[in-house]
PDB file of N, CA and C in Angstrom:
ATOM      1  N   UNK A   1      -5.981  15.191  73.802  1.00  0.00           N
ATOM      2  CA  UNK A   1      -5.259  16.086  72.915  1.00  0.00           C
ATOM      3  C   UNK A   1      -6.061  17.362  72.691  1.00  0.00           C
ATOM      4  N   UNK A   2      -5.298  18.032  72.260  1.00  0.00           N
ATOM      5  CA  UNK A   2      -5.628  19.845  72.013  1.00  0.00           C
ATOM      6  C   UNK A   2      -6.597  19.329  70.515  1.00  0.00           C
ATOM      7  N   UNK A   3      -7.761  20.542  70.129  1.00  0.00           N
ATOM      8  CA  UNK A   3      -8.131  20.463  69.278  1.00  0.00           C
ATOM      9  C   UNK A   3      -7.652  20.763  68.088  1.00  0.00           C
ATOM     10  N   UNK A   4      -6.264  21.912  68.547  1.00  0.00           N
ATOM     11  CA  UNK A   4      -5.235  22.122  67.626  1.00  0.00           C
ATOM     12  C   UNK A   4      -4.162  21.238  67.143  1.00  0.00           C
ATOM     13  N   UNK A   5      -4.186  19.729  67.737  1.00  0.00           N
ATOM     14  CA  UNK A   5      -3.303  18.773  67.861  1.00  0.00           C
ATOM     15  C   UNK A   5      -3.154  18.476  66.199  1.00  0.00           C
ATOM     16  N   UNK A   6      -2.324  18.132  65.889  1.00  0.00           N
ATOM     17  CA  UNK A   6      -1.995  17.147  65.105  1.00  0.00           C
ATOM     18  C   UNK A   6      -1.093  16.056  65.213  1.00  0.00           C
ATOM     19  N   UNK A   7      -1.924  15.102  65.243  1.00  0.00           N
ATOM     20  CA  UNK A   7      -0.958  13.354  65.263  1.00  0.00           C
ATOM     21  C   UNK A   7      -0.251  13.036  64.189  1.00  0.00           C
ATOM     22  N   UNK A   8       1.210  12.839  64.108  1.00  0.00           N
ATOM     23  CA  UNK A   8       2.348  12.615  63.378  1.00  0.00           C
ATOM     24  C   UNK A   8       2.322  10.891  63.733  1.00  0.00           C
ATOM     25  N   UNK A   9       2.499   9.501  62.843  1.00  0.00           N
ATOM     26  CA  UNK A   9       3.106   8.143  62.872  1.00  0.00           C
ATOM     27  C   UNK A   9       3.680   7.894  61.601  1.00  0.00           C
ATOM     28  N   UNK A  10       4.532   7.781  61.935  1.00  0.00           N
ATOM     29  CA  UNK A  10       5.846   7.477  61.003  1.00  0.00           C
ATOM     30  C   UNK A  10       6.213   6.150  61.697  1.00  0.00           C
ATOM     31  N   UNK A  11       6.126   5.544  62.573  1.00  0.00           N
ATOM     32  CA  UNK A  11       6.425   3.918  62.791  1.00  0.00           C
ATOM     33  C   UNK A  11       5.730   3.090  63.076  1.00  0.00           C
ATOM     34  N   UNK A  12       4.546   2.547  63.291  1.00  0.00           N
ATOM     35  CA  UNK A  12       4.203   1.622  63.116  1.00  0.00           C
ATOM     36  C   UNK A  12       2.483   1.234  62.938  1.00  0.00           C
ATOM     37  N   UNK A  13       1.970   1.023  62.141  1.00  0.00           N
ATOM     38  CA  UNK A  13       0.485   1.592  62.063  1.00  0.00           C
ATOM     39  C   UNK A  13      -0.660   0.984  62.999  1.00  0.00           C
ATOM     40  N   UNK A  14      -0.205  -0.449  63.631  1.00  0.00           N
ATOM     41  CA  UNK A  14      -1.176  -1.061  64.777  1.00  0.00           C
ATOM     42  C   UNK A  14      -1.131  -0.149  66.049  1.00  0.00           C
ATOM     43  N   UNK A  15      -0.416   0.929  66.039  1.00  0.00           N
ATOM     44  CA  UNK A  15       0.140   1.803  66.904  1.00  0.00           C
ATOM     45  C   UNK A  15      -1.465   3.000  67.442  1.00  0.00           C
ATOM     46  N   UNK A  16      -2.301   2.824  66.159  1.00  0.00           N
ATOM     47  CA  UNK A  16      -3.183   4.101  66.233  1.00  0.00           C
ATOM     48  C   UNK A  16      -4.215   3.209  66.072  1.00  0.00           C
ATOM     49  N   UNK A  17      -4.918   3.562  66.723  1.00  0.00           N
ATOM     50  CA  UNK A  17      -6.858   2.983  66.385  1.00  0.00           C
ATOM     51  C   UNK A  17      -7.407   3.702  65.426  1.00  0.00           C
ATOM     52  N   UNK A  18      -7.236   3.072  64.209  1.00  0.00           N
ATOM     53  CA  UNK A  18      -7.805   3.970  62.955  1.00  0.00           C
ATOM     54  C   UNK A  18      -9.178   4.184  63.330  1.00  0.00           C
ATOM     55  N   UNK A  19     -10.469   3.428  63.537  1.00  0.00           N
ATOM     56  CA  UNK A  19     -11.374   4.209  63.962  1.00  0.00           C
ATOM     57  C   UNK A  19     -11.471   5.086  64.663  1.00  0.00           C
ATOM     58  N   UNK A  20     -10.701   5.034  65.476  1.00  0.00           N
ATOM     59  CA  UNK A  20     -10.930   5.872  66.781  1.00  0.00           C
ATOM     60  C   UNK A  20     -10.304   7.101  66.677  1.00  0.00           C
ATOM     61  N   UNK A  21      -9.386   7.043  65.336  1.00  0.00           N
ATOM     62  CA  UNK A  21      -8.507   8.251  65.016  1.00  0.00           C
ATOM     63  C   UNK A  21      -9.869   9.144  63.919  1.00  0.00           C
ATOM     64  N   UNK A  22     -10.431   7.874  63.017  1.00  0.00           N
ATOM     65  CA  UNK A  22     -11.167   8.316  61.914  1.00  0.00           C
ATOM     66  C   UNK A  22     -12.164   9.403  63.015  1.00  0.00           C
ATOM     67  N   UNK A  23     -12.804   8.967  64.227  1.00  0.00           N
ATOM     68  CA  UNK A  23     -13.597   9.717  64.505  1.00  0.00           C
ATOM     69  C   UNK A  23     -13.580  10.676  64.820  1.00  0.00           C
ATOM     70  N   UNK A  24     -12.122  10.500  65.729  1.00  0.00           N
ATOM     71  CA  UNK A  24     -11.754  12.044  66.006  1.00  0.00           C
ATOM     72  C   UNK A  24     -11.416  13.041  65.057  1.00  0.00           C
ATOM     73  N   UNK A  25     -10.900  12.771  64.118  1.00  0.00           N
ATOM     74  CA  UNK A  25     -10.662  13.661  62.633  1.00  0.00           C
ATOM     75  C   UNK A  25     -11.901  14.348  62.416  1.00  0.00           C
ATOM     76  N   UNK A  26     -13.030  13.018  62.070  1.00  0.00           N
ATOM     77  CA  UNK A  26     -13.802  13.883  61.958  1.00  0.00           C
ATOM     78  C   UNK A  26     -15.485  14.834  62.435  1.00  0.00           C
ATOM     79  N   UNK A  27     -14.706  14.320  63.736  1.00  0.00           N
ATOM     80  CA  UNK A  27     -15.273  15.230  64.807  1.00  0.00           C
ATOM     81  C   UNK A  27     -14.993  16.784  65.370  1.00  0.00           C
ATOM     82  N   UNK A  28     -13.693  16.804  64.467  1.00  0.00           N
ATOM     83  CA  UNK A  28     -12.937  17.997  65.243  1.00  0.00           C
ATOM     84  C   UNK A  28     -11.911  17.530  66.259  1.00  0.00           C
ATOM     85  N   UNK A  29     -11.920  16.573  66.832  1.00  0.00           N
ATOM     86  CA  UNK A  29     -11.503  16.557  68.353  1.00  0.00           C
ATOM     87  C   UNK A  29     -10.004  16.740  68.523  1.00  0.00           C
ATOM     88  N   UNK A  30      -9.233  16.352  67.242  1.00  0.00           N
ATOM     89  CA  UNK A  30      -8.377  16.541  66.646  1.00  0.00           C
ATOM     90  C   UNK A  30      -8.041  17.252  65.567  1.00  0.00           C
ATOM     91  N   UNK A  31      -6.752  18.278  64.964  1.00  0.00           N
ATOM     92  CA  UNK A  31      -7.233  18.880  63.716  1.00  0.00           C
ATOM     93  C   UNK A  31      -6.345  18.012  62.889  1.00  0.00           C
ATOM     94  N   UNK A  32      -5.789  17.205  62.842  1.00  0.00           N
ATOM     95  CA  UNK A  32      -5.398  16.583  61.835  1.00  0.00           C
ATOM     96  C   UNK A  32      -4.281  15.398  61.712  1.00  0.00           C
ATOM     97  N   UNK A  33      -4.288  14.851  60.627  1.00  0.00           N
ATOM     98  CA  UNK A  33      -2.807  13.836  61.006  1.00  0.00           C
ATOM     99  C   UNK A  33      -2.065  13.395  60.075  1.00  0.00           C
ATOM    100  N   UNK A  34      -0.932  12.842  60.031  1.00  0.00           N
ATOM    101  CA  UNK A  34       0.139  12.810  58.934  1.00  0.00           C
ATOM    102  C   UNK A  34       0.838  11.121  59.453  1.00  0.00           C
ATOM    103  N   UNK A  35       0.247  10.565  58.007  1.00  0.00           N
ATOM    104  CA  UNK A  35       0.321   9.123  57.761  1.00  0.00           C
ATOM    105  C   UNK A  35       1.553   8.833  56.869  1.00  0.00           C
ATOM    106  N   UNK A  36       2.577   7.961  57.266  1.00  0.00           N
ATOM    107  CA  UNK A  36       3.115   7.123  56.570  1.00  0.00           C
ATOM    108  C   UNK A  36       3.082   5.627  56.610  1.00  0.00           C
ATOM    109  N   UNK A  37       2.203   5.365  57.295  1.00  0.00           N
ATOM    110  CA  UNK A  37       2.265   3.831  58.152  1.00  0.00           C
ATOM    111  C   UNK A  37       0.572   3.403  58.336  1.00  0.00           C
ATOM    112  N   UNK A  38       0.177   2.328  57.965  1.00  0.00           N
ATOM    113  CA  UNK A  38      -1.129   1.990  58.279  1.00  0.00           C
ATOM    114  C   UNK A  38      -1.281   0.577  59.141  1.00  0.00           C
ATOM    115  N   UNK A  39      -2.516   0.187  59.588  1.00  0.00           N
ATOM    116  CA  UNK A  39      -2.088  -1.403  60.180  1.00  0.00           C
ATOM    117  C   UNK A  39      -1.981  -2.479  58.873  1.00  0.00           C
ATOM    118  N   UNK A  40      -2.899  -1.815  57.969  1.00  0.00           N
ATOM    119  CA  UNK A  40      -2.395  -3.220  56.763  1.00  0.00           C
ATOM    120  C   UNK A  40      -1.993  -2.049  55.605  1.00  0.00           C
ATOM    121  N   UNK A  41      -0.840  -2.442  54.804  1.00  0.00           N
ATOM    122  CA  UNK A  41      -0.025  -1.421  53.735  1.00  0.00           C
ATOM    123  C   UNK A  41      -0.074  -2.839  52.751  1.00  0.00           C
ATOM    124  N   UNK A  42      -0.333  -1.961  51.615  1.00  0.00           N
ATOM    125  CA  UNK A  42      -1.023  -0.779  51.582  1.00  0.00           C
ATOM    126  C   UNK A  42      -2.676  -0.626  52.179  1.00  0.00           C
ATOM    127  N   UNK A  43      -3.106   0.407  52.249  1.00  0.00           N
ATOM    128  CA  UNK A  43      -4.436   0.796  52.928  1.00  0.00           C
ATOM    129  C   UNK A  43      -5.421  -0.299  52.130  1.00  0.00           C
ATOM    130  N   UNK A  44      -6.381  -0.658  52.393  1.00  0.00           N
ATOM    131  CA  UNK A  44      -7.926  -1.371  51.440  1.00  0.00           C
ATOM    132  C   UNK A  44      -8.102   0.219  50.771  1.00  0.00           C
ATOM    133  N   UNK A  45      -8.381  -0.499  49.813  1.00  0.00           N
ATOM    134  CA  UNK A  45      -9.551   0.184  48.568  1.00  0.00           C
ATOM    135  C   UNK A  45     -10.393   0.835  49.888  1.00  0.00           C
ATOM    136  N   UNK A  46     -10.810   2.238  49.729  1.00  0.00           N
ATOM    137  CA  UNK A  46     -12.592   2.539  50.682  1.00  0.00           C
ATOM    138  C   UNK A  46     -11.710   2.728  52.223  1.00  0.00           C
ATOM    139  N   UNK A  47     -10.416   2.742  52.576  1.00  0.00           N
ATOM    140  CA  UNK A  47     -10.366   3.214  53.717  1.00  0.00           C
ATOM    141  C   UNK A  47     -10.753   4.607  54.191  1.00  0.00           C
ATOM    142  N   UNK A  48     -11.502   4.532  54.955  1.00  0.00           N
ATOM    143  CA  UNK A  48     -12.291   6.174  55.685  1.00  0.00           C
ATOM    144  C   UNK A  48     -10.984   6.845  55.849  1.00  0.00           C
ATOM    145  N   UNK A  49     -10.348   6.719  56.426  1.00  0.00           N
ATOM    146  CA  UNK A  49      -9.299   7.777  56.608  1.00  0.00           C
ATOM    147  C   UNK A  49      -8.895   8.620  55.262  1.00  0.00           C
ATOM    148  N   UNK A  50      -8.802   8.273  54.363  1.00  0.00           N
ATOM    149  CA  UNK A  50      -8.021   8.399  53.217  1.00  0.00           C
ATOM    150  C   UNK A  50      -8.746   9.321  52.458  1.00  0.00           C
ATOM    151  N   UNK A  51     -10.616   9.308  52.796  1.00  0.00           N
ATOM    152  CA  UNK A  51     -11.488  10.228  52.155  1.00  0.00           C
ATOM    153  C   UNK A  51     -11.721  11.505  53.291  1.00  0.00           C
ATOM    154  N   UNK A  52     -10.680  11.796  53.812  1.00  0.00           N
ATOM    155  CA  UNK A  52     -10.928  12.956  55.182  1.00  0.00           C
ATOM    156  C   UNK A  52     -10.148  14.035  54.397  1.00  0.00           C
ATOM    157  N   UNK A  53     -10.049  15.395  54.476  1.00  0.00           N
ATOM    158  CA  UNK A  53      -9.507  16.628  54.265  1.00  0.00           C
ATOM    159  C   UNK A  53      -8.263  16.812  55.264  1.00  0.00           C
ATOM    160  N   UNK A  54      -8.247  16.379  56.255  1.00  0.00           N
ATOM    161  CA  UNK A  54      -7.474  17.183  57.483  1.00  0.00           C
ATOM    162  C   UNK A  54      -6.716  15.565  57.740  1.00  0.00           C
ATOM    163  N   UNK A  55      -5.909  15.048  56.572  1.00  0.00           N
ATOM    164  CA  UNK A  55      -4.936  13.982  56.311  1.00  0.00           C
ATOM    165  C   UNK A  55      -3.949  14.027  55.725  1.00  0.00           C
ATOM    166  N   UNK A  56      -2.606  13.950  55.694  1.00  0.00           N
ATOM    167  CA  UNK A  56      -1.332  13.930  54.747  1.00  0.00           C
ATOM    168  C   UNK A  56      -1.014  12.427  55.018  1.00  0.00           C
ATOM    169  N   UNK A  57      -0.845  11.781  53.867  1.00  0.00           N
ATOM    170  CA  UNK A  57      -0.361  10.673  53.849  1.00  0.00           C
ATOM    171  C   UNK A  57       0.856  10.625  52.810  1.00  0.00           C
ATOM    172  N   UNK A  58       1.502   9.397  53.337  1.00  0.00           N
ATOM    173  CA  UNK A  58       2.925   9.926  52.532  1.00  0.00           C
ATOM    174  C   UNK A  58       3.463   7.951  52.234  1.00  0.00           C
ATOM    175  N   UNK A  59       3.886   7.721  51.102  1.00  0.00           N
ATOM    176  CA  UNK A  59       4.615   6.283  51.261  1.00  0.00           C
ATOM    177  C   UNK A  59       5.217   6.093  52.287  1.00  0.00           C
ATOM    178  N   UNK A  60       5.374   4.660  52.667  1.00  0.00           N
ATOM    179  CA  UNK A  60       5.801   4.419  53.465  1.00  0.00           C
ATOM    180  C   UNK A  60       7.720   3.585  52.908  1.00  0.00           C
ATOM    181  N   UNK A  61       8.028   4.768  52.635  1.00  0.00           N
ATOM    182  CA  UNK A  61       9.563   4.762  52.267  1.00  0.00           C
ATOM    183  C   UNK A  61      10.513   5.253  53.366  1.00  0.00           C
ATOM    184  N   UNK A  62      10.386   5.077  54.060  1.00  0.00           N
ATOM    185  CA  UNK A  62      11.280   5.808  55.103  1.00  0.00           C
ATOM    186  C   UNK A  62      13.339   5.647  55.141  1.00  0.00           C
ATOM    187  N   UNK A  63      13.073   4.248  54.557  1.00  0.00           N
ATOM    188  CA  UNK A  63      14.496   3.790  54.120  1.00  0.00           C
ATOM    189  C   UNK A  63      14.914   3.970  52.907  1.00  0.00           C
ATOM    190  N   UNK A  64      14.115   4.547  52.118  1.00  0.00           N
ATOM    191  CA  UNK A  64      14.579   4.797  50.821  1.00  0.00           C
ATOM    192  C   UNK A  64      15.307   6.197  50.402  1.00  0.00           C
ATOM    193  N   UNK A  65      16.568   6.430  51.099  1.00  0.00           N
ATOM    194  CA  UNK A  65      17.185   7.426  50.764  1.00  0.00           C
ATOM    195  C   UNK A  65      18.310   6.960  50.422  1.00  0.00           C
ATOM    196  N   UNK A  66      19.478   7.860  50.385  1.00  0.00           N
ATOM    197  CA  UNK A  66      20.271   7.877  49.911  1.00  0.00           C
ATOM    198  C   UNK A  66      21.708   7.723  50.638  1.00  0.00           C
ATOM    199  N   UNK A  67      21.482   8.487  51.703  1.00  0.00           N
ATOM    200  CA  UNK A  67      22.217   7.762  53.052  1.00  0.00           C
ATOM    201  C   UNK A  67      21.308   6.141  53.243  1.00  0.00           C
ATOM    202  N   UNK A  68      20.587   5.917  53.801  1.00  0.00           N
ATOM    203  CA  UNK A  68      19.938   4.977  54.333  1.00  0.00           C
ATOM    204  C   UNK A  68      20.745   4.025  53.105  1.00  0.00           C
ATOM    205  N   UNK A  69      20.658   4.097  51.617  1.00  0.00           N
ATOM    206  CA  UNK A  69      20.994   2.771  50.868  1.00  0.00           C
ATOM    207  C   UNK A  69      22.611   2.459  50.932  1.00  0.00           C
ATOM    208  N   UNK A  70      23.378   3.696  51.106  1.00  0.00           N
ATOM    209  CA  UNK A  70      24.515   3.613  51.212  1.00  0.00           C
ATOM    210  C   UNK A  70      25.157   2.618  52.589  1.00  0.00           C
ATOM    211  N   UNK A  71      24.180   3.078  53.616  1.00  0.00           N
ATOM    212  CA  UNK A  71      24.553   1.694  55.026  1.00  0.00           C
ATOM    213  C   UNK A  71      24.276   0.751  54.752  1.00  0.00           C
ATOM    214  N   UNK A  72      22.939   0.727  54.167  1.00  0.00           N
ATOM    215  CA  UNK A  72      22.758  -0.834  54.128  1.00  0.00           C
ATOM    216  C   UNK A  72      23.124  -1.878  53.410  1.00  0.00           C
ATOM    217  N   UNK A  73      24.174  -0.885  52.064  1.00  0.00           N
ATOM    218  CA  UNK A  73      24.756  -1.688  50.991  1.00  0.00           C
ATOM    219  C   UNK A  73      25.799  -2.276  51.800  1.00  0.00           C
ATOM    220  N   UNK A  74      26.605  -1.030  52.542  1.00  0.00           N
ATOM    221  CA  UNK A  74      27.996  -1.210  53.374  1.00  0.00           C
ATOM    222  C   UNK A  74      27.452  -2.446  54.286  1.00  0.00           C
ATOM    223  N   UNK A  75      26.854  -2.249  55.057  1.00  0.00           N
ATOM    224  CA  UNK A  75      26.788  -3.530  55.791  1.00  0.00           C
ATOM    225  C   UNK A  75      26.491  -4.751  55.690  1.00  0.00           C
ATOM    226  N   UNK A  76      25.792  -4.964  54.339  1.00  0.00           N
ATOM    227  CA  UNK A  76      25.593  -6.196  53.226  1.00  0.00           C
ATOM    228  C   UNK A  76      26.661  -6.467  52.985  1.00  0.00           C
ATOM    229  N   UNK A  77      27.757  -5.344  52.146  1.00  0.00           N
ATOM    230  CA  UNK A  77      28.966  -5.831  52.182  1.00  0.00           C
ATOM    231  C   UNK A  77      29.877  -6.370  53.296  1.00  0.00           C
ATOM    232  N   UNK A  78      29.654  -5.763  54.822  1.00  0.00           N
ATOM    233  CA  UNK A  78      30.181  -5.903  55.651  1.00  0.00           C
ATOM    234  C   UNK A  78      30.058  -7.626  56.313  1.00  0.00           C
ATOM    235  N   UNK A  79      29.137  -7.933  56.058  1.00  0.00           N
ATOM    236  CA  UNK A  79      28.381  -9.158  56.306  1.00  0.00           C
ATOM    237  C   UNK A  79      28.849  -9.890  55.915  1.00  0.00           C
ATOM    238  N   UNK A  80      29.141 -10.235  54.182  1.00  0.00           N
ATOM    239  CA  UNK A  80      29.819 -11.292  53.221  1.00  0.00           C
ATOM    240  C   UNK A  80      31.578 -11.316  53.345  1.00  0.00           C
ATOM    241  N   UNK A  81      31.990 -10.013  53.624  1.00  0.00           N
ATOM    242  CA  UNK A  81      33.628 -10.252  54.164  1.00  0.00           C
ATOM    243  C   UNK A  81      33.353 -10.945  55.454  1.00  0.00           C
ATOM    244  N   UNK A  82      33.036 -11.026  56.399  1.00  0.00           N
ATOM    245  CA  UNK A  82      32.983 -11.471  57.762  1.00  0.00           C
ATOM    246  C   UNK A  82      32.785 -12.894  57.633  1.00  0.00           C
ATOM    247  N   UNK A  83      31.793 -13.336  56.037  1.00  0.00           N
ATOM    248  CA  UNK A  83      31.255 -14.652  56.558  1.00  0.00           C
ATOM    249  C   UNK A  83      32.776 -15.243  55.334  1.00  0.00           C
ATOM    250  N   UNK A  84      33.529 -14.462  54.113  1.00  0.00           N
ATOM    251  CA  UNK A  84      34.053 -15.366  53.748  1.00  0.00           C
ATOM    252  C   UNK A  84      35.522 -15.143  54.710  1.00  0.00           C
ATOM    253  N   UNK A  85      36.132 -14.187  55.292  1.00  0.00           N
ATOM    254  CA  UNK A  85      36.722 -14.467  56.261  1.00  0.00           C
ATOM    255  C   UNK A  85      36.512 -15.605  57.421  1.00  0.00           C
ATOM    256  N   UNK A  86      35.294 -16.287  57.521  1.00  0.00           N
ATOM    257  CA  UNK A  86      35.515 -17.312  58.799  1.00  0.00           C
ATOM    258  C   UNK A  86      34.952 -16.433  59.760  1.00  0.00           C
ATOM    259  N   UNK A  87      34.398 -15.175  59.622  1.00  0.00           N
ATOM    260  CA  UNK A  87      33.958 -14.944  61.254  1.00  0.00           C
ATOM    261  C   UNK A  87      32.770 -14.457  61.117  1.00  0.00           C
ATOM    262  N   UNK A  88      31.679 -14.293  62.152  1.00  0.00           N
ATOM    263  CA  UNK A  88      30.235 -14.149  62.544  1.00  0.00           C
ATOM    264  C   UNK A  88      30.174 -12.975  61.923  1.00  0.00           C
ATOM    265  N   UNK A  89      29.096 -12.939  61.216  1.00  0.00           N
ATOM    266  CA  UNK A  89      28.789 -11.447  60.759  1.00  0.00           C
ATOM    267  C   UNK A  89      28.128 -10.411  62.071  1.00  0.00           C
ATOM    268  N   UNK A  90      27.703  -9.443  62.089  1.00  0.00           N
ATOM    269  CA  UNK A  90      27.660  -8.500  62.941  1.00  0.00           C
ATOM    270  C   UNK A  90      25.889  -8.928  63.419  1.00  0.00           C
ATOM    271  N   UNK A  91      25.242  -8.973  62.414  1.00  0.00           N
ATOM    272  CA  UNK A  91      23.742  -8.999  62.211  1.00  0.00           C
ATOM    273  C   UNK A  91      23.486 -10.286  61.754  1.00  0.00           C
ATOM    274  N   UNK A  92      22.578 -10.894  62.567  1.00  0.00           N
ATOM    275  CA  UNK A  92      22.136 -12.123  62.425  1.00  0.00           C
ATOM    276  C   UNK A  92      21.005 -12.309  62.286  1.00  0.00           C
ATOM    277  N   UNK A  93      19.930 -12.798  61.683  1.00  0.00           N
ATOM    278  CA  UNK A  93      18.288 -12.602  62.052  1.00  0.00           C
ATOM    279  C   UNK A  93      18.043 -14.000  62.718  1.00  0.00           C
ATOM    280  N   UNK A  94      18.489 -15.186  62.693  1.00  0.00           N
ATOM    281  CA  UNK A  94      18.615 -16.354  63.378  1.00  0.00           C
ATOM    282  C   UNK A  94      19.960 -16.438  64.287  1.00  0.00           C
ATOM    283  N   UNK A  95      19.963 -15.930  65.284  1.00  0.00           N
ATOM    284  CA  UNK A  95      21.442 -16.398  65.673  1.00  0.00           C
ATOM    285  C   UNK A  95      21.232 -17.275  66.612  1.00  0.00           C
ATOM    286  N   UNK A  96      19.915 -18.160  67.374  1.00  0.00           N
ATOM    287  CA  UNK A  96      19.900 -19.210  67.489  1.00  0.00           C
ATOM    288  C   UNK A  96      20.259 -20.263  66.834  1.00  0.00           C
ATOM    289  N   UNK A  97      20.378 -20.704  65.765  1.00  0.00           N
ATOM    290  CA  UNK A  97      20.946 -21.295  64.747  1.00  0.00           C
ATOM    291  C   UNK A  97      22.120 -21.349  64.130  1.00  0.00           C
ATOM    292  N   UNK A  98      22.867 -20.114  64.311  1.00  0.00           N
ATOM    293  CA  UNK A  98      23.939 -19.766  63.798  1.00  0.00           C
ATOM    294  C   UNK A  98      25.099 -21.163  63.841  1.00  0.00           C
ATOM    295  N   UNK A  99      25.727 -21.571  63.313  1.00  0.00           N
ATOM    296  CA  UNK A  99      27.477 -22.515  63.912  1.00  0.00           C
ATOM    297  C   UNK A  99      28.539 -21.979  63.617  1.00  0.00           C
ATOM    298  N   UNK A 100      29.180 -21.676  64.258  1.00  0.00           N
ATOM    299  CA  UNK A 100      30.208 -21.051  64.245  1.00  0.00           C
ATOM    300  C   UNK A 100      31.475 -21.847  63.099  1.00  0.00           C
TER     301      UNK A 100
END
């Protein structure tokens, strides 16, 4: 990466080698990066990253809007008509299991 780089993760935090990010931060090698996501959330107490200057960190709310609650209510709802109608809901998290 450019020294002008800045690293953006917004999905998934095992995604980045926090050391390896910590060093480059603060080495220069990178100029900076923008956190919503860590490998363990919330961060430990004393994470290095977190005491760097050239960091934006942000909750990790990404679903917490206002569109986003409105689908997921609808499709909660969508789910419970389907199952008291008699038919498969759309979204399953076991559908090995499922009986029809």
């Amino acid at each position: 990466m450019k020294k002008t780089a800045i690293l953006v993760n917004k999905a998934r935090g095992p995604v980045i080698d926090g050391p390896a990010l910590y060093r480059a931060l603060k080495k220069g090698q990178i100029a900076g990066v923008g956190l919503n996501v860590f490998p363990v959330e919330p961060p430990p107490a004393g994470e290095p990253l977190l005491e760097l200057d050239n960091i934006v960190v942000s909750p990790h709310m990404g679903a917490v809007s206002e569109d986003a609650m409105i689908r997921m209510a609808t499709g909660v709802a969508r789910g419970v008509i389907a199952v008291l109608q008699g038919q498969k809901p759309a979204h399953i998290i076991n559908p090995e299991i499922y009986q029809e």
